[in-house]
Protein backbone atom coordinates (compact mmCIF):
# COMPACT_ATOMS: atom_id res chain seq x y z
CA UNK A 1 101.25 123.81 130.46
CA UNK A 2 99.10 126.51 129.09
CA UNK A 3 95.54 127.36 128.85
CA UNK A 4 93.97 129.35 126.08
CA UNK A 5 90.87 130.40 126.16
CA UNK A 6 88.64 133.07 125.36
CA UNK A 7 86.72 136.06 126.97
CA UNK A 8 85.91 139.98 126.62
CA UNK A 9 88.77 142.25 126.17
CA UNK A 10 87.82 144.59 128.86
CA UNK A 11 86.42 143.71 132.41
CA UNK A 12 83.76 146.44 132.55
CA UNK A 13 82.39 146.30 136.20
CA UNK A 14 80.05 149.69 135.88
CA UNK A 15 76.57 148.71 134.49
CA UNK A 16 76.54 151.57 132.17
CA UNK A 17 79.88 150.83 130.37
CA UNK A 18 78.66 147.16 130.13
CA UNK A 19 76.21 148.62 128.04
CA UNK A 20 77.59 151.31 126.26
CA UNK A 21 81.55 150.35 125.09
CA UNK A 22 82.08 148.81 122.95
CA UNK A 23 83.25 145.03 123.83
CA UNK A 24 84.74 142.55 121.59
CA UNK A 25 86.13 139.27 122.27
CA UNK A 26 89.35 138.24 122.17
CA UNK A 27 92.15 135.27 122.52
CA UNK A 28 93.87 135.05 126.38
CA UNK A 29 96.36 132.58 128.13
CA UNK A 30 97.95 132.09 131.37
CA UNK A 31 100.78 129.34 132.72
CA UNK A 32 100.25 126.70 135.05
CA UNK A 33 102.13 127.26 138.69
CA UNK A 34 102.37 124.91 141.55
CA UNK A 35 100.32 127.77 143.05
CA UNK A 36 97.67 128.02 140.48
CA UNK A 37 97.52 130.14 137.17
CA UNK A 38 100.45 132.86 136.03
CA UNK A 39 99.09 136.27 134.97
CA UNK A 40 96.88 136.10 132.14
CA UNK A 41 98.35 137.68 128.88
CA UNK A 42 96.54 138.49 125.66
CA UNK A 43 97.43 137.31 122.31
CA UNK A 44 99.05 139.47 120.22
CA UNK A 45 96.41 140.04 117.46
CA UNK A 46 93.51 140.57 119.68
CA UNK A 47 91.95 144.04 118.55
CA UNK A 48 88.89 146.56 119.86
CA UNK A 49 87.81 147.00 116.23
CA UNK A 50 86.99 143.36 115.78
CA UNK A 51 86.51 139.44 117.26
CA UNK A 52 89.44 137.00 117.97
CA UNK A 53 87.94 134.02 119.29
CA UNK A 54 87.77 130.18 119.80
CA UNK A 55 91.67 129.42 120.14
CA UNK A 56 92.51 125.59 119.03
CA UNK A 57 96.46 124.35 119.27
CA UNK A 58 97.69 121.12 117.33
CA UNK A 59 99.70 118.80 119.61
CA UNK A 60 102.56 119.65 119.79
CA UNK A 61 101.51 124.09 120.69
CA UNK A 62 102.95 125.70 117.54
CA UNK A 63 100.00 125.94 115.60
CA UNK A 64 97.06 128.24 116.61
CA UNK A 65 93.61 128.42 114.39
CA UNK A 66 91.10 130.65 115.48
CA UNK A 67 87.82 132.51 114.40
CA UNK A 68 87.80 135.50 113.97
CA UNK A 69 85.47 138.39 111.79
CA UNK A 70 88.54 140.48 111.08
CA UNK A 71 88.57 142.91 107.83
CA UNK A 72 89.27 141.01 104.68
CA UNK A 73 87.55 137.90 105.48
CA UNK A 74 85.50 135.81 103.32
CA UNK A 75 82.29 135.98 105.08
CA UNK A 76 81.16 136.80 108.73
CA UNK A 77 83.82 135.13 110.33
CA UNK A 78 86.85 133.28 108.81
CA UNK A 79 89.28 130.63 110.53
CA UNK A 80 92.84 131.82 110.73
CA UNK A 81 96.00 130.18 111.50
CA UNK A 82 98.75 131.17 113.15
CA UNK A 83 102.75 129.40 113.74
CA UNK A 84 104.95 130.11 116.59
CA UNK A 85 108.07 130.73 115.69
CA UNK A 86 111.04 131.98 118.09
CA UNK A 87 108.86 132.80 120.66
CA UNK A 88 106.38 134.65 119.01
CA UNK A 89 103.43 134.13 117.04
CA UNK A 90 103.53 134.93 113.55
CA UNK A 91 100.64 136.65 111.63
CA UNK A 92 97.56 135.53 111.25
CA UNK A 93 96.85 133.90 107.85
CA UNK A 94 93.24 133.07 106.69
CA UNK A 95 92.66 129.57 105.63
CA UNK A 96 91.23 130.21 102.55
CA UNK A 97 87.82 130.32 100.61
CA UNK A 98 88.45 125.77 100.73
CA UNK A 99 87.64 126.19 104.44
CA UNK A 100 86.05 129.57 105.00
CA UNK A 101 82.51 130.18 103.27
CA UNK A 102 80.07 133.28 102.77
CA UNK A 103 78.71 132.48 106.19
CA UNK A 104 80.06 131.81 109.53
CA UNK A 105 83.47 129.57 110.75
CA UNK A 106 83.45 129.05 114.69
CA UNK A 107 84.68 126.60 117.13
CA UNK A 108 87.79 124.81 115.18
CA UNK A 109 89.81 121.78 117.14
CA UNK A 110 92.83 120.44 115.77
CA UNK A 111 92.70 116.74 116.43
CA UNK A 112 96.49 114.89 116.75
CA UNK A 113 96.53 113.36 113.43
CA UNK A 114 96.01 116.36 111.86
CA UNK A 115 92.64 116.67 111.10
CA UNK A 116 91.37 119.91 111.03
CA UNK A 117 87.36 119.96 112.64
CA UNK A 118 85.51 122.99 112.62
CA UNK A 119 81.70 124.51 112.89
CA UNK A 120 79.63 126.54 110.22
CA UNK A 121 76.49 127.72 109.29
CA UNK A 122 77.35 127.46 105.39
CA UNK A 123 74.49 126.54 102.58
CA UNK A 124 73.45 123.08 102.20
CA UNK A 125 73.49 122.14 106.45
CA UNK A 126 71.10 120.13 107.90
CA UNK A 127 70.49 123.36 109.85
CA UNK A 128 72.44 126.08 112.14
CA UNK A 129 75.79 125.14 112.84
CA UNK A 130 77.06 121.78 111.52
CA UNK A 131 80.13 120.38 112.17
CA UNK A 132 82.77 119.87 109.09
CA UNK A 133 86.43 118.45 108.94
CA UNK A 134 89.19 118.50 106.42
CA UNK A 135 92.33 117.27 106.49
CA UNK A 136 95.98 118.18 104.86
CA UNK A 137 96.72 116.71 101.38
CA UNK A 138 100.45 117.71 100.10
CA UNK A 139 100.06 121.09 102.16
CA UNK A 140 96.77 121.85 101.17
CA UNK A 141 93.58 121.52 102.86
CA UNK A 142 90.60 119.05 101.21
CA UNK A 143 87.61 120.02 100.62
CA UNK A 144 85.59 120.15 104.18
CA UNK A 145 82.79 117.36 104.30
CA UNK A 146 80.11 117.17 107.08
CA UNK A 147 79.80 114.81 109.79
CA UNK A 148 77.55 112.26 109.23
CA UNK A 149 73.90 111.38 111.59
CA UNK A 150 73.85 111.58 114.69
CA UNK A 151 76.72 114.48 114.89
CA UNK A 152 74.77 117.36 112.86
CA UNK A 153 71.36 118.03 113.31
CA UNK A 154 69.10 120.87 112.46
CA UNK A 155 69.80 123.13 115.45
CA UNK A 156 73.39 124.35 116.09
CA UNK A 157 75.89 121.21 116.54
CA UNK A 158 79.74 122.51 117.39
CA UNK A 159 82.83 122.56 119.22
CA UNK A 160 83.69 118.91 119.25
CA UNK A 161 86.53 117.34 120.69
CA UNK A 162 88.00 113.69 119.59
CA UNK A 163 90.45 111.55 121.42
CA UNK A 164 93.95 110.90 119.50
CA UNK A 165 91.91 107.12 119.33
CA UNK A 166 89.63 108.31 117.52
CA UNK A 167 87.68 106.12 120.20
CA UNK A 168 85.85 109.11 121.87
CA UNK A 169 85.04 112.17 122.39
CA UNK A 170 82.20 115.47 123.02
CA UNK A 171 80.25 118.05 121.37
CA UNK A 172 77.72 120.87 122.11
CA UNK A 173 74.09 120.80 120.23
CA UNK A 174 71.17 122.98 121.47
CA UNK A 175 69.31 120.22 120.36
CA UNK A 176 67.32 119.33 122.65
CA UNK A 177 66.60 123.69 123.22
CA UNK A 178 69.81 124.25 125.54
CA UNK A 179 73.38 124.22 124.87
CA UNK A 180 74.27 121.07 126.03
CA UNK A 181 77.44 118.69 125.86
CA UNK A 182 77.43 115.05 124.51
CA UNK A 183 79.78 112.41 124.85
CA UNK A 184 80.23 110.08 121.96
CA UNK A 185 82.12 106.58 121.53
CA UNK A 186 83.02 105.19 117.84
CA UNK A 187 82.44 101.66 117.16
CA UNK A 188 85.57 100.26 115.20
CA UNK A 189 85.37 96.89 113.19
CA UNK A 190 87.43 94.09 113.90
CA UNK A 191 90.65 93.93 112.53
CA UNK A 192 91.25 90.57 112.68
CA UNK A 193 91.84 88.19 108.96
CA UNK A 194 93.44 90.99 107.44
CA UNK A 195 94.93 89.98 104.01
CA UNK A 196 98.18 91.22 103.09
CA UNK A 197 98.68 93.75 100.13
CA UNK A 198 99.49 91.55 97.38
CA UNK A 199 100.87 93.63 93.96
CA UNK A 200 100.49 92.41 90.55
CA UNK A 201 103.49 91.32 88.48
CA UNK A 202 103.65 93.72 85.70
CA UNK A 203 107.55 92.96 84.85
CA UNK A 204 108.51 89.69 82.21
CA UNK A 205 111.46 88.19 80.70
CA UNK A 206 110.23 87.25 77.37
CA UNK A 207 112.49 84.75 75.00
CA UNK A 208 112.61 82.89 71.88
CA UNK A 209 114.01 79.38 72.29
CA UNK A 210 114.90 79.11 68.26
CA UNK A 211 117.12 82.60 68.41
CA UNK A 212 118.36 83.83 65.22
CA UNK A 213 121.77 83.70 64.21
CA UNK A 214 122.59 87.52 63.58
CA UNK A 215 125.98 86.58 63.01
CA UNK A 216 124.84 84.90 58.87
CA UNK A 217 120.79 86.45 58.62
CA UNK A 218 119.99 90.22 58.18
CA UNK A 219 117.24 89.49 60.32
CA UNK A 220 116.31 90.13 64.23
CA UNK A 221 113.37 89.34 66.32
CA UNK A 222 110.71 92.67 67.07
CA UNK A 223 108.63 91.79 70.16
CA UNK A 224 105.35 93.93 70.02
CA UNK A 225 104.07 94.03 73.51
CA UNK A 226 100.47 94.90 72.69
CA UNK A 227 100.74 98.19 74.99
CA UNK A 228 102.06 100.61 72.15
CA UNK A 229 105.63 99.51 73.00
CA UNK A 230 107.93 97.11 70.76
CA UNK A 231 111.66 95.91 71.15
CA UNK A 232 114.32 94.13 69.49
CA UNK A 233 115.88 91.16 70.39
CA UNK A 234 116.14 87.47 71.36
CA UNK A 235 115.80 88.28 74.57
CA UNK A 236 113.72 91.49 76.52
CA UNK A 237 112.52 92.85 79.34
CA UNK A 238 109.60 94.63 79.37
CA UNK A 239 107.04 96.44 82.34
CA UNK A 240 103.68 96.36 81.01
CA UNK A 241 102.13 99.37 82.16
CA UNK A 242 98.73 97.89 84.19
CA UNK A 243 96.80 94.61 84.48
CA UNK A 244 94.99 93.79 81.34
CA UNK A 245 94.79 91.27 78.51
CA UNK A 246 98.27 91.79 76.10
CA UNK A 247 98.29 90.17 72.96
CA UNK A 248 102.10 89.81 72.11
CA UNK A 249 103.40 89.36 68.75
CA UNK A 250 107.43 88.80 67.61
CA UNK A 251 107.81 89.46 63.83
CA UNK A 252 111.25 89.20 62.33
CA UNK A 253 112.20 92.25 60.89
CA UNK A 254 114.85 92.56 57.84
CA UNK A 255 117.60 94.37 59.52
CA UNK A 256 118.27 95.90 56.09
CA UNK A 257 115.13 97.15 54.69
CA UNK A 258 113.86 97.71 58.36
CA UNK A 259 109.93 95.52 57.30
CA UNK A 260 108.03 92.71 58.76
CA UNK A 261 110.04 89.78 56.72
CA UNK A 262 107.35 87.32 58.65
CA UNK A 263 105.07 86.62 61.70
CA UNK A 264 106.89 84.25 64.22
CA UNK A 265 104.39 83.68 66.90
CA UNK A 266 101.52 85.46 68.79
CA UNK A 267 101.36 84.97 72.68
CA UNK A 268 98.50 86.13 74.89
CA UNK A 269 99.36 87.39 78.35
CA UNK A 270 96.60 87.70 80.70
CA UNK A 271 97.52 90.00 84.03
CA UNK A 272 95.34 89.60 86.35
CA UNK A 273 94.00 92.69 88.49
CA UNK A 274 94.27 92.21 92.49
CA UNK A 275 90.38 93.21 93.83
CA UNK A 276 91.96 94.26 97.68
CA UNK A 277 91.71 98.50 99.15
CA UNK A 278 95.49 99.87 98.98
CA UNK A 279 97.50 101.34 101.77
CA UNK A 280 99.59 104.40 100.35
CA UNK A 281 102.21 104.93 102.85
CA UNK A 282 106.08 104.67 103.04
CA UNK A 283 107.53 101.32 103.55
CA UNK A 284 110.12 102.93 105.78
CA UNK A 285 110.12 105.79 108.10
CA UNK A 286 111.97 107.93 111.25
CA UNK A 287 110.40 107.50 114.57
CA UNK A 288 108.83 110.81 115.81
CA UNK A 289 108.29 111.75 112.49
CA UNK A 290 104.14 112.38 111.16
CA UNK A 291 103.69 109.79 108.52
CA UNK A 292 101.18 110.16 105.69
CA UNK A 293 98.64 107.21 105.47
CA UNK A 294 96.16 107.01 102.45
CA UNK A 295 93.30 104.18 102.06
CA UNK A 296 92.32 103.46 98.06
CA UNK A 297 88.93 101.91 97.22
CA UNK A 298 89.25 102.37 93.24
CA UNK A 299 88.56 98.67 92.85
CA UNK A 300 85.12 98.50 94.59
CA UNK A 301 83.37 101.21 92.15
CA UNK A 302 80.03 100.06 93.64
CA UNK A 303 80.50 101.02 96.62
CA UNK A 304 79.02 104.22 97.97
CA UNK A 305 79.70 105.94 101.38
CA UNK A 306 83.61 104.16 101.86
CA UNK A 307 84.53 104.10 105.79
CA UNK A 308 88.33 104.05 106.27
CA UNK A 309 89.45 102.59 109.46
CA UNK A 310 92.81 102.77 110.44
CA UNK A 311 94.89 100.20 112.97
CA UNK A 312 98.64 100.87 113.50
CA UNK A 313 98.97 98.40 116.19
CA UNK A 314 100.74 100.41 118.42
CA UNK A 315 97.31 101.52 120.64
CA UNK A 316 96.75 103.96 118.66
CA UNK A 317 93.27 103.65 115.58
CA UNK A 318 92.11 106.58 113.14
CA UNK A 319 89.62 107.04 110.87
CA UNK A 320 89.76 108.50 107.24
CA UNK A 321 90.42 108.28 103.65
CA UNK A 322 93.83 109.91 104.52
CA UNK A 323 95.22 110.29 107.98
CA UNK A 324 98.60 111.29 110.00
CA UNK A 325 100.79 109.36 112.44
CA UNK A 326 103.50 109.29 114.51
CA UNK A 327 105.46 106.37 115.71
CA UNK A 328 107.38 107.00 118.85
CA UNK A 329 109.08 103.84 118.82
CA UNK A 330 111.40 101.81 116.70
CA UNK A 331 109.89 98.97 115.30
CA UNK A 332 108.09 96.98 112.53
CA UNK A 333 104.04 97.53 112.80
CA UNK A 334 101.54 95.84 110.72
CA UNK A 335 99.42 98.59 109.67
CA UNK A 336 95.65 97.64 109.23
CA UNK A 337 93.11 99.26 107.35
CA UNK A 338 89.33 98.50 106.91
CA UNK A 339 87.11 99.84 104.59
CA UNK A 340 82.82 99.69 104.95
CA UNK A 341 81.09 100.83 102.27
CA UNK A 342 77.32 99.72 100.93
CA UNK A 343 76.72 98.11 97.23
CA UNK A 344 73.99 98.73 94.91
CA UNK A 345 71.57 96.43 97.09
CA UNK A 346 72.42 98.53 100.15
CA UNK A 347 74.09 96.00 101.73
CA UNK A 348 77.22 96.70 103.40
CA UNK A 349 80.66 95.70 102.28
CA UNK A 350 83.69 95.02 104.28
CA UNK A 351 87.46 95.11 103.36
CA UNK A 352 90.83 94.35 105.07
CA UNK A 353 93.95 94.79 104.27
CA UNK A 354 97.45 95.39 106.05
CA UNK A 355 100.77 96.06 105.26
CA UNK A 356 104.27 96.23 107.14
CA UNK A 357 106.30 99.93 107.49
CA UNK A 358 109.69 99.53 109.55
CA UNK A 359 110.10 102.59 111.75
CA UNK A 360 113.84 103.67 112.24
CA UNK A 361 115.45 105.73 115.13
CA UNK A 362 116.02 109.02 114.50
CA UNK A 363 119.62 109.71 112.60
């Protein structure tokens, strides 16, 4: 194992070069031993002109992000992100204006689902540094949102760490005038009386009973499916493209002059909407591979301020509108996902909903 961390690039130890160099920080690492720690090396990028600083690695040590005020930034200092590739990192690429502001980008952690948490003293804080997090959509980043009360505050709230639960975790705040370190727990909701996803059937068989004998007529059945869609026939199949109200009407249609020869019969066809939050995800995937896992609220419009919590039943909970995770073992889990949001009366709402995904071995 390895330990990253950061400190001065030069160990001054007169008083008067302490002083007078020239100093910057940068990115260092040394090796475990039985015997204690290898000899410390530096990262490759770190430079006298300019600060490399706060190292964070994802799970599994091939992706580095760091903060750094390097030429060609954004604003003071940008995060950057780095792969390592055949033993060696490869160069440092900014993360973009999405993440990095006018202002300041310190302290990132790369949680194990993904999620990318970082600090910054950008407009609109409550004050100082706040503490933002954004995760990947379709290899992009989202837009980075702000921790809710009682993370930020109106000093300087950073460097927070979060268990791969999502159950705990720390941070530093100088809020109470010194740079101190909290611990946090999150409170999940129960996960029990989950409903199943239910779907709603969109795909008919549609018939006459008295079919037309095309054999002696010119004439043929036209079913007009209400949805800007028609067919010919005694019997169709049609997909109707949402729930909704259809009115269907079959007209016979002179096969020879290609008009309405008469009105047969009008049907109504009422779909009916499910009301239930919707679990994007595959319905099949490889063990050991990240897994994509999106929570929909687009049927509770009222609802403001939408919690996602996330239950994959194999001890392992998240929480987020879209999250990452890897299933190490074969299996069928009964994903469960809860959703908290408040209505118009400010009362809060609660949600539940699971759905199966089969993991396979690897191939």
């Amino acid at each position: 194992s390895k330990i990253f961390f950061t400190r001065n690039l030069h160990l001054y130890t007169k008083p008067k070069d302490i002083e007078k160099k020239k100093n910057n920080l940068g990115i260092f690492y040394a090796t475990a031993t039985d015997t204690g720690w290898s000899y410390i090396e530096q990262f490759p990028f770190n430079n006298d002109n300019y600060n490399i600083a706060h190292p964070a690695l994802n799970s599994t040590n091939d992706i580095l992000v760091f903060s750094s005020d390097m030429p060609g930034g954004y604003g003071g200092s940008d995060l950057y992100l780095c792969r390592y590739i055949n033993g060696e990192w490869t160069k440092p690429k900014n993360l973009g204006k999405k993440i990095n502001s006018e202002y300041n980008e310190f302290f990132p952690f790369i949680h194990s689902s993904g999620r990318l948490y970082f600090a910054s003293d950008r407009k609109n804080s409550k004050g100082g540094l706040d503490i933002y997090f954004c995760d990947k959509d379709n290899n992009s980043w989202t837009t980075p949102l702000p921790l809710d009360t009682p993370f930020n505050s109106s000093s300087d709230d950073f460097g927070i760490y979060i268990d791969s639960t999502f159950e705990s975790g720390f941070f530093s705040s100088n809020r109470n005038g010194n740079d101190d370190i909290f611990h946090f727990l999150f409170q999940y909701p129960s996960f029990d009386n989950c409903d199943s996803m239910q779907f709603p059937v969109l795909c008919y068989e549609l018939y006459e009973e008295h079919a037309l004998n095309n054999d002696t007529t010119p004439l043929e059945y036209e079913w007009d499916f209400g949805d800007g869609t028609k067919a010919r026939g005694n019997e169709v199949n049609h997909c109707f493209p949402e729930p909704a109200n259809y009115t269907i009407t079959l007209n016979v249609i002179n096969k020879i002059t290609n008009e309405i020869s008469y009105n047969d019969a009008v049907y109504d066809l009422e779909i009916p909407d499910i009301i239930q939050p919707k679990i994007d995800c595959p319905d099949t995937a490889i063990q050991n591979i990240p897994i994509q896992f999106t929570g929909d609220s687009d049927k509770y419009p009222e609802l403001t301020n939408v919690k996602y919590f996330w239950n994959f039943n194999d001890g392992q909970k998240a929480i987020g509108k879209q999250v990452s995770h890897t299933f190490n073992k074969q299996g069928l889990y009964k994903v469960k996902l809860v959703i908290i949001g408040k209505d118009k009366q400010n009362k809060f709402n609660t949600h539940k909903v699971f759905k199966w995904v089969t993991i396979l071995p690897p191939k």
